[in-house]
N, C-alpha and C. Protein backbone atom coordinates (compact mmCIF):
# COMPACT_ATOMS: atom_id res chain seq x y z
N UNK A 1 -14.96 75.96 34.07
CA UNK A 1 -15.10 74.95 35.09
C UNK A 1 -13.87 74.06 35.12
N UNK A 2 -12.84 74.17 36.26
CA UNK A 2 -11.88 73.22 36.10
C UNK A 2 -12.37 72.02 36.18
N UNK A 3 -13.53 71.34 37.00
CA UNK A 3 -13.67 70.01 37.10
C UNK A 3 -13.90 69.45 35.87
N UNK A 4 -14.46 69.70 35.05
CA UNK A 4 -14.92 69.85 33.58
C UNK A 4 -14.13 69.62 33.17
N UNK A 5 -12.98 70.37 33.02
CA UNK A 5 -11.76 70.28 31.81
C UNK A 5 -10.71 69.12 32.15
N UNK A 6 -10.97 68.69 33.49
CA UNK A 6 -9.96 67.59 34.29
C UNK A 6 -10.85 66.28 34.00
N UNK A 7 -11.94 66.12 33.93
CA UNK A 7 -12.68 65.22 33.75
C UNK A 7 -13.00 64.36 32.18
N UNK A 8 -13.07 65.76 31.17
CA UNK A 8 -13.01 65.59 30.23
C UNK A 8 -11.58 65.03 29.07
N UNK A 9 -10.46 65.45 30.07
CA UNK A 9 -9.17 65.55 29.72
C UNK A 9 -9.29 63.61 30.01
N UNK A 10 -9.57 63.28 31.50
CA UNK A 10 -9.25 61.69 32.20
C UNK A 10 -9.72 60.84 30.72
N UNK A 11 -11.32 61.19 30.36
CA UNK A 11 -11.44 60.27 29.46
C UNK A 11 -11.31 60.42 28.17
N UNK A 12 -10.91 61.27 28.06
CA UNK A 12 -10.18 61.74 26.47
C UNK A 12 -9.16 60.11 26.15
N UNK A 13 -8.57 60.31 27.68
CA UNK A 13 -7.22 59.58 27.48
C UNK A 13 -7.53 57.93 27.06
N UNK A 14 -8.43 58.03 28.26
CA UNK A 14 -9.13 56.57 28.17
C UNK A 14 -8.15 55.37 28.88
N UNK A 15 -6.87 55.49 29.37
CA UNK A 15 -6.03 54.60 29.48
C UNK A 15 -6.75 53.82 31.31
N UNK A 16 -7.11 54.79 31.71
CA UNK A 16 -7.68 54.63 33.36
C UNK A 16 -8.91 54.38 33.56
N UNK A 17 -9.97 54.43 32.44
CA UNK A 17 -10.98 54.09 32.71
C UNK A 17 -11.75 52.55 32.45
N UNK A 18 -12.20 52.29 33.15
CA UNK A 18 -12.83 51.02 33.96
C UNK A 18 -14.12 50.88 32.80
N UNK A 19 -14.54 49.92 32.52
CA UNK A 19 -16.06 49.08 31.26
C UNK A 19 -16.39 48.33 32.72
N UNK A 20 -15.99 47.84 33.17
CA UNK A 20 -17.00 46.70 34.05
C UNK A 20 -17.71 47.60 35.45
N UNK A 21 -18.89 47.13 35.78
CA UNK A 21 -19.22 47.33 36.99
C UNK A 21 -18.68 47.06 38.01
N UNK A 22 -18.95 47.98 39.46
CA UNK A 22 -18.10 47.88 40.63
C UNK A 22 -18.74 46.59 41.16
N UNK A 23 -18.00 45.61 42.09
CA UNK A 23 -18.15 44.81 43.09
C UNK A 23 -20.05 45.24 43.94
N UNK A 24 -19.67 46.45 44.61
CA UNK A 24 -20.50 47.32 45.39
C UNK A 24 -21.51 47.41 44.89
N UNK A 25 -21.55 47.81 43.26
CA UNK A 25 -22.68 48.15 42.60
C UNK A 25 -23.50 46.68 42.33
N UNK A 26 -23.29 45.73 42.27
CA UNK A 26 -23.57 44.47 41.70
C UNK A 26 -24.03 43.84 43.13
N UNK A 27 -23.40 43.99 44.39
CA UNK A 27 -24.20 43.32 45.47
C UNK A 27 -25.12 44.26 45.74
N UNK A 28 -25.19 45.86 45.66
CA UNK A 28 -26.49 46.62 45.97
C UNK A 28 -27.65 46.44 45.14
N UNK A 29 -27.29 46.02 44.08
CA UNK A 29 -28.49 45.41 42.80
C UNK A 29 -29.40 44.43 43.07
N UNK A 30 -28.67 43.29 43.66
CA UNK A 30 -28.78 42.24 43.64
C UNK A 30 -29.66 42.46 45.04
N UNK A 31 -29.10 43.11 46.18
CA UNK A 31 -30.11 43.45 47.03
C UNK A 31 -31.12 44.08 47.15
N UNK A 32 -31.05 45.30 46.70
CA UNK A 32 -32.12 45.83 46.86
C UNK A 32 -33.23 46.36 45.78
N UNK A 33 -32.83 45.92 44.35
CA UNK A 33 -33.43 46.02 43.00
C UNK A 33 -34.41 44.83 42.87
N UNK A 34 -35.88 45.31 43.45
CA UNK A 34 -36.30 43.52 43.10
C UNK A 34 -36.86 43.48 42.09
N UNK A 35 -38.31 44.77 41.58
CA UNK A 35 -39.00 44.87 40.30
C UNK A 35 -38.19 45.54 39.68
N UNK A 36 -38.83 45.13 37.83
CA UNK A 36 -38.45 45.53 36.82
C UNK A 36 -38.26 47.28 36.85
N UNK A 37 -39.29 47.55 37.46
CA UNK A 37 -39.75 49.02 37.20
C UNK A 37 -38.55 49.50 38.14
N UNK A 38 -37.51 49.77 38.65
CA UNK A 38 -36.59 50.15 39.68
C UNK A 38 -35.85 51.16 38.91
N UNK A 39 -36.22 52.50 39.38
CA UNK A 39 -35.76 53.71 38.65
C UNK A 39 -34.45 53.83 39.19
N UNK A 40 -33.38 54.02 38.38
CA UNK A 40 -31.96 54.62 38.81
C UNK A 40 -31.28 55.59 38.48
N UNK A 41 -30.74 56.60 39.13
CA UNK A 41 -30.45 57.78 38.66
C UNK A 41 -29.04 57.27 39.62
N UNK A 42 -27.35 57.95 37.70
CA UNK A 42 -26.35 57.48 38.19
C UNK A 42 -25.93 58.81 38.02
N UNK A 43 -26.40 58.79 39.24
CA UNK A 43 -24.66 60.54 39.55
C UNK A 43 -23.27 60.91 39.24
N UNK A 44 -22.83 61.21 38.50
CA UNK A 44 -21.74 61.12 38.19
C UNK A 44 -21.13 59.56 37.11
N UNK A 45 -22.05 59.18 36.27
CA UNK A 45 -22.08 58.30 35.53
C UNK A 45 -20.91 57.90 34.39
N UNK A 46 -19.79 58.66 34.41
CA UNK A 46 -19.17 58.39 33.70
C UNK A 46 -19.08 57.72 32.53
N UNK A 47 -18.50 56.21 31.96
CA UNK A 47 -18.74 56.06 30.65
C UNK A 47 -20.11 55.60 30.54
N UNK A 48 -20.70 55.62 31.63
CA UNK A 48 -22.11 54.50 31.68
C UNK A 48 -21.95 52.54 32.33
N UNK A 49 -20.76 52.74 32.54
CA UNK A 49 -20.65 51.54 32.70
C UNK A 49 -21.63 51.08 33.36
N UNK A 50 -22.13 51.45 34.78
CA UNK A 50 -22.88 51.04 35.44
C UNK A 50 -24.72 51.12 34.92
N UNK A 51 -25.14 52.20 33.97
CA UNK A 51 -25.97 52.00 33.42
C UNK A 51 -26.22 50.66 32.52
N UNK A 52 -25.54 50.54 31.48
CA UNK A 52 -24.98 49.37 31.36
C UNK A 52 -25.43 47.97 31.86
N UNK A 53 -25.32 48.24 33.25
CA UNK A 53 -25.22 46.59 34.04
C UNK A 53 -26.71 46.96 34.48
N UNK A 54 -27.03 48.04 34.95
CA UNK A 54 -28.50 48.23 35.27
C UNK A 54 -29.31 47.65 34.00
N UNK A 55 -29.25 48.10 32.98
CA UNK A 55 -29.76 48.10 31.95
C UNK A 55 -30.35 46.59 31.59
N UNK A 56 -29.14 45.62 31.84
CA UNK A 56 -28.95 44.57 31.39
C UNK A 56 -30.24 43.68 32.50
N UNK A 57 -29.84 44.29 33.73
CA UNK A 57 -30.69 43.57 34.54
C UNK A 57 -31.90 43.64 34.73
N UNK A 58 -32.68 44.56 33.43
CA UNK A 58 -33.69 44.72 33.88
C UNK A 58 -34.37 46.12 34.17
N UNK A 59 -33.34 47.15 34.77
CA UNK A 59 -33.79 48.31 35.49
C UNK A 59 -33.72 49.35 34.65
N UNK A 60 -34.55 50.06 34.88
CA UNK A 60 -34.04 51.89 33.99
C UNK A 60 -33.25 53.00 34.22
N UNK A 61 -32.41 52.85 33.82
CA UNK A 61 -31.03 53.84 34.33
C UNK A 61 -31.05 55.16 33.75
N UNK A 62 -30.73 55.75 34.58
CA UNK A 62 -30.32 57.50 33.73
C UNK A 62 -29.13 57.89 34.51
N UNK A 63 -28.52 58.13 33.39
CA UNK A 63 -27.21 59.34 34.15
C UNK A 63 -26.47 60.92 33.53
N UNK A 64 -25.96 60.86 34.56
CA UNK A 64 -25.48 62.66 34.30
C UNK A 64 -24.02 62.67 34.63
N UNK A 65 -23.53 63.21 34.11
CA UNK A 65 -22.23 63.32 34.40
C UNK A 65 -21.84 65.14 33.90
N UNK A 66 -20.57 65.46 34.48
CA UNK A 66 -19.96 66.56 34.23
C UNK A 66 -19.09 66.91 33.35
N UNK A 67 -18.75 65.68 32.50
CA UNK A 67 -17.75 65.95 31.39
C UNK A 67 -18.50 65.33 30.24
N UNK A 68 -18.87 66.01 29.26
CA UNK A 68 -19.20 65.77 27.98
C UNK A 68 -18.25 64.47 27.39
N UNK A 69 -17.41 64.39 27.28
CA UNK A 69 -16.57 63.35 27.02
C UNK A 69 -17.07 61.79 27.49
N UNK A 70 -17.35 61.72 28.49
CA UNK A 70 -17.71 60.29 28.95
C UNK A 70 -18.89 60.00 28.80
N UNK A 71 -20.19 61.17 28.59
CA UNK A 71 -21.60 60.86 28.12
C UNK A 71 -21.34 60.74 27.05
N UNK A 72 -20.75 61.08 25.90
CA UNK A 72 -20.31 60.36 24.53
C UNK A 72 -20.06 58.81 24.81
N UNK A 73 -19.37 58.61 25.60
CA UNK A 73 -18.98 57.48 25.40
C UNK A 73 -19.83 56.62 26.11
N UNK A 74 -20.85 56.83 27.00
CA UNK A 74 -21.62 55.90 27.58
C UNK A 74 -23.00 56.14 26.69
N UNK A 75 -23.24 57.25 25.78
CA UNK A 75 -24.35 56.82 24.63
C UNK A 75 -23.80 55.90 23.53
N UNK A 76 -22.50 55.78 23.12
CA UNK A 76 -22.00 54.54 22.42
C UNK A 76 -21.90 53.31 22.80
N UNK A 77 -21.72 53.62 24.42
CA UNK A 77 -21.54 51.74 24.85
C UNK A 77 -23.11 51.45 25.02
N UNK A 78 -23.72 52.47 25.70
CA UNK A 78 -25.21 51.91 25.23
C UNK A 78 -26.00 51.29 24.08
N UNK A 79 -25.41 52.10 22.86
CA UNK A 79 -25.76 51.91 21.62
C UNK A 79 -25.08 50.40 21.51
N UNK A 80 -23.85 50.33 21.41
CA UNK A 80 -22.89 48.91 21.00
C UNK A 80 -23.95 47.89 21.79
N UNK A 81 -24.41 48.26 23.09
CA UNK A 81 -24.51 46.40 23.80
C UNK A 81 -26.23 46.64 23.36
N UNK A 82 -26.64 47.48 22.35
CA UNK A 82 -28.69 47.37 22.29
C UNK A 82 -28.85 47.71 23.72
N UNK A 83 -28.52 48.79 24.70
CA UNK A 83 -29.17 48.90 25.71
C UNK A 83 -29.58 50.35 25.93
N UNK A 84 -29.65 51.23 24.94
CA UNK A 84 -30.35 52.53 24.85
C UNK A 84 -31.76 52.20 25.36
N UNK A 85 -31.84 53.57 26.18
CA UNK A 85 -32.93 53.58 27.21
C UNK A 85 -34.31 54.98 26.46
């Protein structure tokens, strides 16, 4: 799978990748997340960041991603902030 090996390679590096949540993601939350119970499925989830901010707010996040590399690293940032789901 080239996407795989290009994906896995980006966060190997780590120099380009983003910890904070998007702008976008944080006003769609804020809008349309009202109960606790607000299931989220993050497509292409990368380090988790955005699980993360879900997490924090309340909601239940799951994600998937295509490179093994960055679900490593978004079950550690989960683990680091106590927000394993």
């Amino acid at each position: 799978m080239k996407w795989k090996k290009e994906w896995d390679r980006f966060y190997k590096d780590k120099r380009y990748v983003m910890w904070w949540p998007s702008e976008a993601v944080i006003r769609w939350t804020k809008r349309c997340c009202f109960a606790e119970k607000t299931l989220v499925l993050d497509s292409g989830c990368g380090n988790g960041r955005h699980i993360l901010f879900f997490a924090k707010n309340g909601l239940t996040a799951h994600g998937v991603d295509i490179s093994s590399k960055s679900l490593v690293m978004a079950r550690q940032s989960l683990k680091k902030e106590g927000a394993e789901q």
